[in-house]
N, C-alpha and C. Protein backbone atom coordinates (compact mmCIF):
# COMPACT_ATOMS: atom_id res chain seq x y z
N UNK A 1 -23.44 -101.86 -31.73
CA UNK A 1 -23.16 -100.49 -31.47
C UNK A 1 -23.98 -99.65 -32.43
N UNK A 2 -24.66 -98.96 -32.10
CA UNK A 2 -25.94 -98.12 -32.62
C UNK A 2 -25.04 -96.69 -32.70
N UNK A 3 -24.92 -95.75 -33.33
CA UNK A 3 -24.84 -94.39 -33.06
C UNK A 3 -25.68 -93.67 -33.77
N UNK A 4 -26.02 -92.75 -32.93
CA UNK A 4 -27.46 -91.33 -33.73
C UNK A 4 -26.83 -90.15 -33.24
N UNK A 5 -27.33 -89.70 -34.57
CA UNK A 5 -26.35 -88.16 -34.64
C UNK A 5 -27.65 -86.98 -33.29
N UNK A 6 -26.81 -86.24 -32.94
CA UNK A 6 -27.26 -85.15 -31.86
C UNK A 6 -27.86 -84.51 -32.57
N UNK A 7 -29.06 -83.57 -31.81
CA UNK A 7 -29.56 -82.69 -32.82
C UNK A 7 -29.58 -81.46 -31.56
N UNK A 8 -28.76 -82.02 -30.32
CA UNK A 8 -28.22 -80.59 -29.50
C UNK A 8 -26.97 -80.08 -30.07
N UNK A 9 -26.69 -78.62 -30.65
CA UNK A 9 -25.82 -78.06 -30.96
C UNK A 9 -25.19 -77.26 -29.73
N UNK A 10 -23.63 -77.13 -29.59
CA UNK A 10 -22.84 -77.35 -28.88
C UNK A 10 -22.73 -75.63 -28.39
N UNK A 11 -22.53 -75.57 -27.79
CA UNK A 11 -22.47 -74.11 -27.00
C UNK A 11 -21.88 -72.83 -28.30
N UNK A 12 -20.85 -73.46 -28.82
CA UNK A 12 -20.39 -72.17 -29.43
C UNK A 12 -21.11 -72.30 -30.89
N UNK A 13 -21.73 -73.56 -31.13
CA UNK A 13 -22.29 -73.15 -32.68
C UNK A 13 -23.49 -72.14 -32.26
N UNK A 14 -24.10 -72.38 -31.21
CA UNK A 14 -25.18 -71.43 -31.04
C UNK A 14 -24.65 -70.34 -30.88
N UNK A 15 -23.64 -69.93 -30.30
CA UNK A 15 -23.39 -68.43 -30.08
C UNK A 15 -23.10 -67.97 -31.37
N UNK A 16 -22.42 -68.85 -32.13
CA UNK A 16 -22.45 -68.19 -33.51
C UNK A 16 -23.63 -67.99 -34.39
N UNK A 17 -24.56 -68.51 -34.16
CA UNK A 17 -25.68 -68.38 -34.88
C UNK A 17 -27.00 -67.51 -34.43
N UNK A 18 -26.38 -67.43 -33.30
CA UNK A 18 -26.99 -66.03 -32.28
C UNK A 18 -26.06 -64.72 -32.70
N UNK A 19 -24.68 -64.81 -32.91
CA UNK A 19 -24.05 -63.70 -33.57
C UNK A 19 -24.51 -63.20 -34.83
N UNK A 20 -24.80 -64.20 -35.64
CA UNK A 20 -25.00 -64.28 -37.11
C UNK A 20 -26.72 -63.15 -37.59
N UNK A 21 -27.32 -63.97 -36.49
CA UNK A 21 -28.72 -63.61 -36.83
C UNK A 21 -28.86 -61.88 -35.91
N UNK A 22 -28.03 -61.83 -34.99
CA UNK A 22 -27.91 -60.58 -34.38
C UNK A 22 -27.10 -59.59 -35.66
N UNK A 23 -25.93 -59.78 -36.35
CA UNK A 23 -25.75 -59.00 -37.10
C UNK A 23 -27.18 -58.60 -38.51
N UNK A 24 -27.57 -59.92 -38.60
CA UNK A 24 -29.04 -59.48 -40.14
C UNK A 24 -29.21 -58.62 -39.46
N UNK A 25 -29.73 -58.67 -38.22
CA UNK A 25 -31.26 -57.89 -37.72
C UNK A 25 -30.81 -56.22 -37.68
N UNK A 26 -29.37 -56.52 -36.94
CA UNK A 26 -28.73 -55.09 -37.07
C UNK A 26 -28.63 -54.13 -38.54
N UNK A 27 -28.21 -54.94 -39.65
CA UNK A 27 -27.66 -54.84 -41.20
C UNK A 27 -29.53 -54.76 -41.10
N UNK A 28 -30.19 -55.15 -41.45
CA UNK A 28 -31.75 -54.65 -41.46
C UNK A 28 -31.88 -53.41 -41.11
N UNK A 29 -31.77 -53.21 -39.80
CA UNK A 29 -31.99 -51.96 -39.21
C UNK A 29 -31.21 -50.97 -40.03
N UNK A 30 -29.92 -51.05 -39.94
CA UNK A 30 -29.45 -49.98 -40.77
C UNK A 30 -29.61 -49.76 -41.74
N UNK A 31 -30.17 -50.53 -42.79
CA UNK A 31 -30.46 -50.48 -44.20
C UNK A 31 -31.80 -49.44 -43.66
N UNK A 32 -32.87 -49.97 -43.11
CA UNK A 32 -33.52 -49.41 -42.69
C UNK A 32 -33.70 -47.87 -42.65
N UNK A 33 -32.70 -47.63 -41.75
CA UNK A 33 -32.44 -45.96 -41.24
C UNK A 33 -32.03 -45.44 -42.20
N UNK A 34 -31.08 -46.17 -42.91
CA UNK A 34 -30.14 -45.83 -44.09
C UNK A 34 -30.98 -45.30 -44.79
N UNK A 35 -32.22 -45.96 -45.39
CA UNK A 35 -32.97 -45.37 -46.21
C UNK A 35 -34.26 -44.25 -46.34
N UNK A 36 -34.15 -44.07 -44.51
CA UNK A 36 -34.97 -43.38 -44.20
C UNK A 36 -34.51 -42.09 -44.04
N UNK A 37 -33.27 -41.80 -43.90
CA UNK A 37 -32.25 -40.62 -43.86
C UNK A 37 -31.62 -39.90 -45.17
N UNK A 38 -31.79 -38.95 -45.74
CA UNK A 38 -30.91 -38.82 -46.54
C UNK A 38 -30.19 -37.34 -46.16
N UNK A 39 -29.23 -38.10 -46.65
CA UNK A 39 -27.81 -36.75 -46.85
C UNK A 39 -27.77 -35.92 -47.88
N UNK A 40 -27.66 -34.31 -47.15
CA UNK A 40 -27.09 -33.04 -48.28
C UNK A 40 -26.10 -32.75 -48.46
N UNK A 41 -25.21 -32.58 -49.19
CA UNK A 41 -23.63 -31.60 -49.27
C UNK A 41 -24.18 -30.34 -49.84
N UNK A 42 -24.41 -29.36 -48.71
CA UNK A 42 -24.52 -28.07 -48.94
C UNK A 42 -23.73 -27.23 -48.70
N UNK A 43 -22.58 -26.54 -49.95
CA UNK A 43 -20.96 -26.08 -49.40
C UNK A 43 -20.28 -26.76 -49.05
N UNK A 44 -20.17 -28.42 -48.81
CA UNK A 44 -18.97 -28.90 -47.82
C UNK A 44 -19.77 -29.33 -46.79
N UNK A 45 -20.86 -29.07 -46.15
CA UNK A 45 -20.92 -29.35 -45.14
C UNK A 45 -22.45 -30.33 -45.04
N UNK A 46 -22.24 -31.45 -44.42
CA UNK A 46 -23.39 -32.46 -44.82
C UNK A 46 -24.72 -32.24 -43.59
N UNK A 47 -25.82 -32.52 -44.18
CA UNK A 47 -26.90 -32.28 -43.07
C UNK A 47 -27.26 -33.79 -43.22
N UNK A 48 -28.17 -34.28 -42.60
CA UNK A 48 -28.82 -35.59 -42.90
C UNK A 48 -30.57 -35.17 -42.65
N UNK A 49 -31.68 -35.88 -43.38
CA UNK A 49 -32.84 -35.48 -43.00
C UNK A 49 -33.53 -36.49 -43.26
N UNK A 50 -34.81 -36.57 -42.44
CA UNK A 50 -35.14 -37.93 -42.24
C UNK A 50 -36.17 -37.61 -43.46
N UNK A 51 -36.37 -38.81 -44.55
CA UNK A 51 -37.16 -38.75 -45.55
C UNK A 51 -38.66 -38.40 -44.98
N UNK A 52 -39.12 -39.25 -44.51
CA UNK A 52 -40.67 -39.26 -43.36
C UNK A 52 -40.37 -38.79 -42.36
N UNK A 53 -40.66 -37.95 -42.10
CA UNK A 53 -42.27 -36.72 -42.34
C UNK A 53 -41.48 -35.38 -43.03
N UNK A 54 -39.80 -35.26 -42.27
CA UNK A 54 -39.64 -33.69 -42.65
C UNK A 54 -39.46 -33.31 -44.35
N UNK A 55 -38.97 -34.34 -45.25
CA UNK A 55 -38.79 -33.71 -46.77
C UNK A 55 -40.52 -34.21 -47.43
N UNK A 56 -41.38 -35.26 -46.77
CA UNK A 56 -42.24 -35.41 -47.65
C UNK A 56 -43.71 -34.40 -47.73
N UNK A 57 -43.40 -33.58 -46.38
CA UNK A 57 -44.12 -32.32 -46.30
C UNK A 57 -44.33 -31.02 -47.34
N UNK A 58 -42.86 -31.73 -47.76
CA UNK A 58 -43.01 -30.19 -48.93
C UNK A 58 -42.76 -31.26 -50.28
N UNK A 59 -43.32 -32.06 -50.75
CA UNK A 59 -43.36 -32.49 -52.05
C UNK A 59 -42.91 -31.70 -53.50
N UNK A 60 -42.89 -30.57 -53.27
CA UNK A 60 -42.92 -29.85 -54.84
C UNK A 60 -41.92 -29.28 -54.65
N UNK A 61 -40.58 -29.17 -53.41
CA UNK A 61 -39.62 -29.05 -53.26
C UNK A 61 -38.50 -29.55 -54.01
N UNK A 62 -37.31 -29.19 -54.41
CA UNK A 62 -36.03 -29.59 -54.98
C UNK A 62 -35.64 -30.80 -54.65
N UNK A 63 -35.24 -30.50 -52.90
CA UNK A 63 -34.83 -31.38 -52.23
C UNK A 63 -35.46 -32.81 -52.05
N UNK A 64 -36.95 -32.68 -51.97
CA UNK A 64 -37.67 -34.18 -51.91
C UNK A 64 -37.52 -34.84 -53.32
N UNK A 65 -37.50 -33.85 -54.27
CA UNK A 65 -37.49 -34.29 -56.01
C UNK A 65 -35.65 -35.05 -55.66
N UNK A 66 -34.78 -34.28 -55.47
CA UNK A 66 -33.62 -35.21 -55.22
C UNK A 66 -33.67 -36.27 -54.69
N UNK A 67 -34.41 -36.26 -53.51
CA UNK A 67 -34.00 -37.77 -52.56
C UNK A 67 -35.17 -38.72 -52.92
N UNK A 68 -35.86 -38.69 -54.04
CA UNK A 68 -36.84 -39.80 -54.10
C UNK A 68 -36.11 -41.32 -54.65
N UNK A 69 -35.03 -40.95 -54.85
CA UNK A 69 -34.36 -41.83 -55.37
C UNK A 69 -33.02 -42.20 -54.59
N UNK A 70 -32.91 -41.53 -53.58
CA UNK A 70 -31.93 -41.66 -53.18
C UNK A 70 -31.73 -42.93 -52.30
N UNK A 71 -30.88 -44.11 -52.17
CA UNK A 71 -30.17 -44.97 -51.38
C UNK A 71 -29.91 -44.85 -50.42
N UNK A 72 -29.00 -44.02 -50.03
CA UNK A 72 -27.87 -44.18 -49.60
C UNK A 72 -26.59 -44.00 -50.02
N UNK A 73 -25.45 -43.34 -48.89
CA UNK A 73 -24.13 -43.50 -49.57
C UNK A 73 -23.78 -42.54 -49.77
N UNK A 74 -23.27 -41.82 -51.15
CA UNK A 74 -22.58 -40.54 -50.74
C UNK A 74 -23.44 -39.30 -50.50
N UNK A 75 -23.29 -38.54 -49.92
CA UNK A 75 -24.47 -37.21 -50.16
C UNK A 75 -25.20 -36.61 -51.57
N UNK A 76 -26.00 -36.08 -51.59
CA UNK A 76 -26.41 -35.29 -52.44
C UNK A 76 -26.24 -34.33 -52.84
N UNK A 77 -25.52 -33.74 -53.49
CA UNK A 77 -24.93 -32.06 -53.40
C UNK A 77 -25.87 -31.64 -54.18
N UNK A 78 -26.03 -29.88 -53.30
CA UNK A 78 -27.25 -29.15 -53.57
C UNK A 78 -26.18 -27.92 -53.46
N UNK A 79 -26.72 -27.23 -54.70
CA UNK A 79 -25.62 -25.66 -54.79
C UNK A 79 -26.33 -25.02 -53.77
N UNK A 80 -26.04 -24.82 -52.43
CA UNK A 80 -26.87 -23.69 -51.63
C UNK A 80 -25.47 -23.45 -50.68
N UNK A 81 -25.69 -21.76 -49.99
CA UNK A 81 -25.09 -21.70 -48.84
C UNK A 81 -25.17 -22.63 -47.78
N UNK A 82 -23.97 -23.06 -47.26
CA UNK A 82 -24.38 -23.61 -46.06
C UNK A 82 -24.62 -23.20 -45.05
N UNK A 83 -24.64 -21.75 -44.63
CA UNK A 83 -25.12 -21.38 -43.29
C UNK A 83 -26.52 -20.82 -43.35
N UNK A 84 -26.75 -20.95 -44.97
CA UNK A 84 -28.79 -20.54 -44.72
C UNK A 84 -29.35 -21.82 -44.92
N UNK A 85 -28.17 -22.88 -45.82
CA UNK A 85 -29.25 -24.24 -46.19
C UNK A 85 -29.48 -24.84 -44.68
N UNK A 86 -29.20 -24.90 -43.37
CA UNK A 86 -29.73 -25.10 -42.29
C UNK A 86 -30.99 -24.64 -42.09
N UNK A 87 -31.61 -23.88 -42.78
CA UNK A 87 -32.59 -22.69 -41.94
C UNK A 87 -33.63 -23.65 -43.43
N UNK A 88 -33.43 -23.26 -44.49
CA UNK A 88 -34.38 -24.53 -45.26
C UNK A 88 -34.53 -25.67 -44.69
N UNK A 89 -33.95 -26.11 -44.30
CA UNK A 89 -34.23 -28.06 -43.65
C UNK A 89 -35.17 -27.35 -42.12
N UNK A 90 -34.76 -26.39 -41.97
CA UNK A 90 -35.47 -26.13 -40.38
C UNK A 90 -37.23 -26.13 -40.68
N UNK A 91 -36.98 -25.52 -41.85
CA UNK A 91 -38.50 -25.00 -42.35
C UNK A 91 -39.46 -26.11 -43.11
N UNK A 92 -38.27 -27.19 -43.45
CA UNK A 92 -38.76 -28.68 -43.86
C UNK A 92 -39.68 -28.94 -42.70
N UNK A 93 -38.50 -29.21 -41.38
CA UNK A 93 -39.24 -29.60 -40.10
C UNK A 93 -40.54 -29.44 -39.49
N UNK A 94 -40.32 -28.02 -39.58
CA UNK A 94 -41.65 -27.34 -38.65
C UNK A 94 -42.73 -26.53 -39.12
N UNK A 95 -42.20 -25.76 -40.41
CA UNK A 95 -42.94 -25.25 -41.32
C UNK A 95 -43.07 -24.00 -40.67
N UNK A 96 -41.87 -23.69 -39.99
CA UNK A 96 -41.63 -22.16 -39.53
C UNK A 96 -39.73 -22.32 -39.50
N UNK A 97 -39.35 -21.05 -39.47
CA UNK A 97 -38.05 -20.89 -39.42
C UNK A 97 -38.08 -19.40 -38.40
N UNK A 98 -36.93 -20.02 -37.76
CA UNK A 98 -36.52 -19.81 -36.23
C UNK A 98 -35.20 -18.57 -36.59
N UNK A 99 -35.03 -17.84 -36.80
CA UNK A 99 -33.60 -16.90 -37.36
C UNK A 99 -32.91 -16.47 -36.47
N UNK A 100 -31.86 -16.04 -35.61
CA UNK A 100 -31.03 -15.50 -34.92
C UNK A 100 -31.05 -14.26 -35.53
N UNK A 101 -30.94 -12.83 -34.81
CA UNK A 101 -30.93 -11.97 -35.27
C UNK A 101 -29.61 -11.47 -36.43
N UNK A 102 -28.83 -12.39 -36.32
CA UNK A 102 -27.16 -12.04 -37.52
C UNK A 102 -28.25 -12.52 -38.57
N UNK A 103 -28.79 -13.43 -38.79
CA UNK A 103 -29.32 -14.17 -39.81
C UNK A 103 -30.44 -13.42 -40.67
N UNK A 104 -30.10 -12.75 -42.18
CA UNK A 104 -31.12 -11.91 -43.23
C UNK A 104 -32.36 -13.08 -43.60
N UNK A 105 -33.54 -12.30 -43.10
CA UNK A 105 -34.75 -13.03 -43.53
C UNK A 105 -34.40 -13.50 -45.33
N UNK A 106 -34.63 -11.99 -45.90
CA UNK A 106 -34.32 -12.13 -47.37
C UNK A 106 -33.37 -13.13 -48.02
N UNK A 107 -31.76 -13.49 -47.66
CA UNK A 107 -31.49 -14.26 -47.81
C UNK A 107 -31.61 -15.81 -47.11
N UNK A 108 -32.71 -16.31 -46.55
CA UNK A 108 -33.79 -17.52 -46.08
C UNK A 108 -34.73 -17.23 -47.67
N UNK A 109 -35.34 -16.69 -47.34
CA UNK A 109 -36.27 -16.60 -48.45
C UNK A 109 -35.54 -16.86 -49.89
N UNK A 110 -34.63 -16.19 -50.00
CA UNK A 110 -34.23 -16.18 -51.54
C UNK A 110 -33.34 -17.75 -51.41
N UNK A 111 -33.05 -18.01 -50.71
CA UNK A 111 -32.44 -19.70 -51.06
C UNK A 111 -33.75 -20.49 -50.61
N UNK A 112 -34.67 -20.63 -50.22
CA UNK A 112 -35.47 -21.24 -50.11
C UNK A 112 -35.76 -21.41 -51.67
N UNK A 113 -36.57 -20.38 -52.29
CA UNK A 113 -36.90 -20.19 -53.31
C UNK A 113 -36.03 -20.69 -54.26
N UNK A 114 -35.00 -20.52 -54.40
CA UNK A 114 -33.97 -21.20 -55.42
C UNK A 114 -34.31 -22.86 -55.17
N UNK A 115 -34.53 -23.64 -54.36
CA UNK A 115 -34.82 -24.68 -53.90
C UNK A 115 -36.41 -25.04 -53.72
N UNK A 116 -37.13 -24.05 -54.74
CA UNK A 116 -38.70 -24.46 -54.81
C UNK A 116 -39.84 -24.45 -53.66
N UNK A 117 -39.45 -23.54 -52.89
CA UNK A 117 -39.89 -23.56 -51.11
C UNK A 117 -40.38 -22.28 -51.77
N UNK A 118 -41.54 -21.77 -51.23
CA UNK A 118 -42.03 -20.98 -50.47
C UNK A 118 -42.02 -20.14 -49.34
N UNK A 119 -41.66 -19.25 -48.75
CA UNK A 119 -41.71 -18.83 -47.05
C UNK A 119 -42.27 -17.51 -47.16
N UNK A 120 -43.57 -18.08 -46.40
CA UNK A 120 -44.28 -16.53 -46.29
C UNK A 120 -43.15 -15.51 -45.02
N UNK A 121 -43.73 -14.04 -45.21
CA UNK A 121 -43.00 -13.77 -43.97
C UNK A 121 -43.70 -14.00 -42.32
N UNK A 122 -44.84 -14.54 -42.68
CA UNK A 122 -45.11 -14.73 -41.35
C UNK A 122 -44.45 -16.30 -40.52
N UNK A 123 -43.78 -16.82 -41.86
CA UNK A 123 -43.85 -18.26 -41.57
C UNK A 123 -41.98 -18.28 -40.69
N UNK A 124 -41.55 -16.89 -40.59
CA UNK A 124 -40.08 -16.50 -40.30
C UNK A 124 -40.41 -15.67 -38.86
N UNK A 125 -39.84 -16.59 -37.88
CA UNK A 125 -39.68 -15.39 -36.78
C UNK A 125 -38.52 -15.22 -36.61
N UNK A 126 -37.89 -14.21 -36.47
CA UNK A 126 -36.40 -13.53 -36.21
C UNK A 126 -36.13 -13.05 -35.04
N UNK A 127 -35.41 -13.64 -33.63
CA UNK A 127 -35.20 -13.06 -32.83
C UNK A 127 -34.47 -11.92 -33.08
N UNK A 128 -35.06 -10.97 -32.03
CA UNK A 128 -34.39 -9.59 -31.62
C UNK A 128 -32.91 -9.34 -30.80
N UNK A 129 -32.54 -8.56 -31.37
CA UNK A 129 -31.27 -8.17 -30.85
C UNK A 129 -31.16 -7.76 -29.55
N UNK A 130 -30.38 -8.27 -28.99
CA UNK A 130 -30.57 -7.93 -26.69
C UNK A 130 -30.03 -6.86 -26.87
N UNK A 131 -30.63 -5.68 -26.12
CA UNK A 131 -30.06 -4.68 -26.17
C UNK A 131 -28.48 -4.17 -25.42
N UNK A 132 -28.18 -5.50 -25.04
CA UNK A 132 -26.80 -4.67 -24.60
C UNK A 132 -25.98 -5.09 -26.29
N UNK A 133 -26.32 -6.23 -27.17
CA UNK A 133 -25.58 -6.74 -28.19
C UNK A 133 -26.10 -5.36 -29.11
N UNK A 134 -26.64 -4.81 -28.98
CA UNK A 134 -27.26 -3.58 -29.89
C UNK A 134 -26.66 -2.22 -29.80
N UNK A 135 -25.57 -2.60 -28.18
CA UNK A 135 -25.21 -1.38 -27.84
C UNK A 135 -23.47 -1.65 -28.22
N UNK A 136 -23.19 -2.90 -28.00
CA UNK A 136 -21.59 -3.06 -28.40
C UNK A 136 -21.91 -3.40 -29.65
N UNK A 137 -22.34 -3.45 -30.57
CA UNK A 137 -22.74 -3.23 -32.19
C UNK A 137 -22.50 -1.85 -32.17
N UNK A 138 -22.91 -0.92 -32.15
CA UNK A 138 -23.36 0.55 -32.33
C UNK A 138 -21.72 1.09 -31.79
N UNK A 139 -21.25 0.75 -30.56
CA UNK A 139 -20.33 0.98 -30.04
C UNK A 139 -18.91 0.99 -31.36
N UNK A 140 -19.31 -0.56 -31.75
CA UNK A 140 -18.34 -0.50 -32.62
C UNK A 140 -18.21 0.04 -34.09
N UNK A 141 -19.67 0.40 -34.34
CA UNK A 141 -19.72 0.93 -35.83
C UNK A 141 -19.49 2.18 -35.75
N UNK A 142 -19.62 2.68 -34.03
CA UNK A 142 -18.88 4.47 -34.08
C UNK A 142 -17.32 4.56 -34.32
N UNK A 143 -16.90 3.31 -33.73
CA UNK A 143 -15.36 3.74 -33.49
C UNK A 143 -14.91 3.71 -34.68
N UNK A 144 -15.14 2.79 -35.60
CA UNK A 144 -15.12 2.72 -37.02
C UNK A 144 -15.43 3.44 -38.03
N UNK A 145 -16.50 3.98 -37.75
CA UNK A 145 -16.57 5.25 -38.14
C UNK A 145 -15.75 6.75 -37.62
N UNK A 146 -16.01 7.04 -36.61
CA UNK A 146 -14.72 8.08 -36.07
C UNK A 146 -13.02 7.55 -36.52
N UNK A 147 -13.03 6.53 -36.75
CA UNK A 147 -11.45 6.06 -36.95
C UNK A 147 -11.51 6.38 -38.91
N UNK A 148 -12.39 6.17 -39.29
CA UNK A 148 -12.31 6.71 -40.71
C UNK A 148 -12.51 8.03 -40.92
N UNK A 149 -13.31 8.84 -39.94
CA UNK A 149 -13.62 10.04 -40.35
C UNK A 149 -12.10 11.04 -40.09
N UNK A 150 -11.21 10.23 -38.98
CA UNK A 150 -10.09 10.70 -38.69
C UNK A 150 -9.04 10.87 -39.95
N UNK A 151 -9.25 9.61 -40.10
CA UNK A 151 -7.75 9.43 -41.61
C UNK A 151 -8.39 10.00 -42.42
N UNK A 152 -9.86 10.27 -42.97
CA UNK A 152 -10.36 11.40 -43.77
C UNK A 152 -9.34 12.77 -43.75
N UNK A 153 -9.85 12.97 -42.32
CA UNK A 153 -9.33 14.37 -42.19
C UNK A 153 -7.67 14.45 -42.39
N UNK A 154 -7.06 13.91 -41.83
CA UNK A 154 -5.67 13.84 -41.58
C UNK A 154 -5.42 13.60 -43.11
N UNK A 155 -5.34 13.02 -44.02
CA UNK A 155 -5.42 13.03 -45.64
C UNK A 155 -5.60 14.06 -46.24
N UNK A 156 -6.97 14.84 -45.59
CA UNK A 156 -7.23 16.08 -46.26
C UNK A 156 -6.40 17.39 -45.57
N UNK A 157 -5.49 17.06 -44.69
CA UNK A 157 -4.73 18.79 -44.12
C UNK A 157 -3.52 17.94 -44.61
N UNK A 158 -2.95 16.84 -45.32
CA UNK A 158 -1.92 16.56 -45.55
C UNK A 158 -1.93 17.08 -47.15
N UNK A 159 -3.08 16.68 -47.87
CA UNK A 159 -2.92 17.71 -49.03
C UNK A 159 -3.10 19.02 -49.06
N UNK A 160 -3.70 19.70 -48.40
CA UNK A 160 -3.44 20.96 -48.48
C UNK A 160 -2.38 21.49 -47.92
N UNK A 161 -1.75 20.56 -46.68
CA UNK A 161 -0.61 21.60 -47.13
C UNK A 161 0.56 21.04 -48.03
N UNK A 162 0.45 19.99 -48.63
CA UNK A 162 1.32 19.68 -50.00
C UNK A 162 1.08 21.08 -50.97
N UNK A 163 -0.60 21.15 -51.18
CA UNK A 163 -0.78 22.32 -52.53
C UNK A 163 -0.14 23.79 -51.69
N UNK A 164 -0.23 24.19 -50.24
CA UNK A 164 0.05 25.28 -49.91
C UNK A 164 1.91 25.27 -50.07
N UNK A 165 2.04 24.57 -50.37
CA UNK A 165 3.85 24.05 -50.19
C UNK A 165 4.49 24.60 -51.81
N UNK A 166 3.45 23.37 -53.16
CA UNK A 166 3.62 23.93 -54.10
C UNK A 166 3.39 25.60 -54.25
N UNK A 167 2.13 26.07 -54.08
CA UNK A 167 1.97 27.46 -54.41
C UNK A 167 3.12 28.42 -54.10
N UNK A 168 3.69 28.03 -52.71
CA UNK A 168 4.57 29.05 -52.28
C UNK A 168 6.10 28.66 -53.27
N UNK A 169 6.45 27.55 -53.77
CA UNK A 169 7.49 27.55 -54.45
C UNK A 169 7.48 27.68 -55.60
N UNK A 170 6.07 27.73 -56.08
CA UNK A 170 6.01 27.87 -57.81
C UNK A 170 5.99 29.64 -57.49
N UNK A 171 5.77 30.61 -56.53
CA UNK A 171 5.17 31.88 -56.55
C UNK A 171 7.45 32.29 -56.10
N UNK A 172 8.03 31.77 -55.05
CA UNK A 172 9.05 31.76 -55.35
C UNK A 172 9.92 31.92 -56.73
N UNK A 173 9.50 30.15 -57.36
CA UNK A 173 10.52 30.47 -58.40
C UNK A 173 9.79 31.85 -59.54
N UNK A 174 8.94 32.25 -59.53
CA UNK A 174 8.56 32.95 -60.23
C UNK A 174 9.00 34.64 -60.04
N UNK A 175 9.43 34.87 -59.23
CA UNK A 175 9.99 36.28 -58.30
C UNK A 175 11.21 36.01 -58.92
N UNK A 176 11.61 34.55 -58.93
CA UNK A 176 12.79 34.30 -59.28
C UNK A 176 13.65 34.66 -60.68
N UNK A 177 12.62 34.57 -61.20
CA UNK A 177 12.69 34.20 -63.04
C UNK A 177 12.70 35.69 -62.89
N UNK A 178 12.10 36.74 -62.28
CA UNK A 178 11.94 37.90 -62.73
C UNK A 178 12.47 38.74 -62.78
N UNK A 179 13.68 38.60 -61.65
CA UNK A 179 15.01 39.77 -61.67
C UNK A 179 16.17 39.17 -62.80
């Protein structure tokens, strides 16, 4: 009786070793991405940006000086607003920034700059306001205004006639005192 060991492996060792080598390749990949991505905490609120091409464009930047070292893992916190630090990473991207008309050029620029960026103003286009949003704007800064100019007034005939109230009782008691 002779026996020789198999060197066919049995249905499920292969699936496991097809599982096994499918998770490296995956755990590769993500390490991968992992390191090609890095995360901001700007305010609370996290952006992610891909190291190559958009932060290594601007080299003399804050942000690329942060992530040259960065892993992975928890974010990077960067003291900036978070509703302009969007508009910096935009300008990482494309090397223009795109503004909604709510959105102040000046404050783009001035957090850029705090963050070692540059932005010319040509490098900022700012959409325009649609003129019907220009007209319920205006709409509402009248009513707001007429609604203050009102309690103005109404304040001001409530003191005068407080002082016309005093005069007549200080001019009273004084008739008074006199007989």
């Amino acid at each position: 009786f002779v026996s020789r060991s198999s060197n066919v492996s049995s249905p499920t060792s292969r699936a496991m070793s097809q599982a096994a080598a499918n998770s490296a390749s995956r755990d590769r990949s993500r390490s991968r991405v992992s390191r090609d991505l890095v995360r901001f905490n700007a305010g609370g609120k996290v952006y992610e940006v891909s190291r190559e091409p958009t932060l290594s464009l601007h080299p003399n930047s804050v942000l690329y000086q942060m992530a040259e070292n960065y892993q992975g893992g928890e974010p990077i916190f960067v003291e900036a607003n978070s509703e302009i630090f969007q508009y910096v990473i935009d300008y990482h991207r494309n090397r223009k920034v795109f503004l909604p008309f709510t959105v102040s050029k000046d404050a783009v620029v001035h957090e850029a700059a705090k963050l070692g960026i540059t932005i010319k103003p040509e490098e900022i286009v700012q959409q325009s306001a649609p003129l019907s949003e220009l007209g319920s704007l205006t709409a509402v800064a009248l009513s707001s205004q007429q609604h203050e100019a009102s309690n103005l007034l109404r304040n001001a005939k409530a003191e005068l006639l407080a002082n016309l109230i005093v005069k007549a009782a200080l001019s009273k008691l004084g008739r008074a005192a006199s007989i």
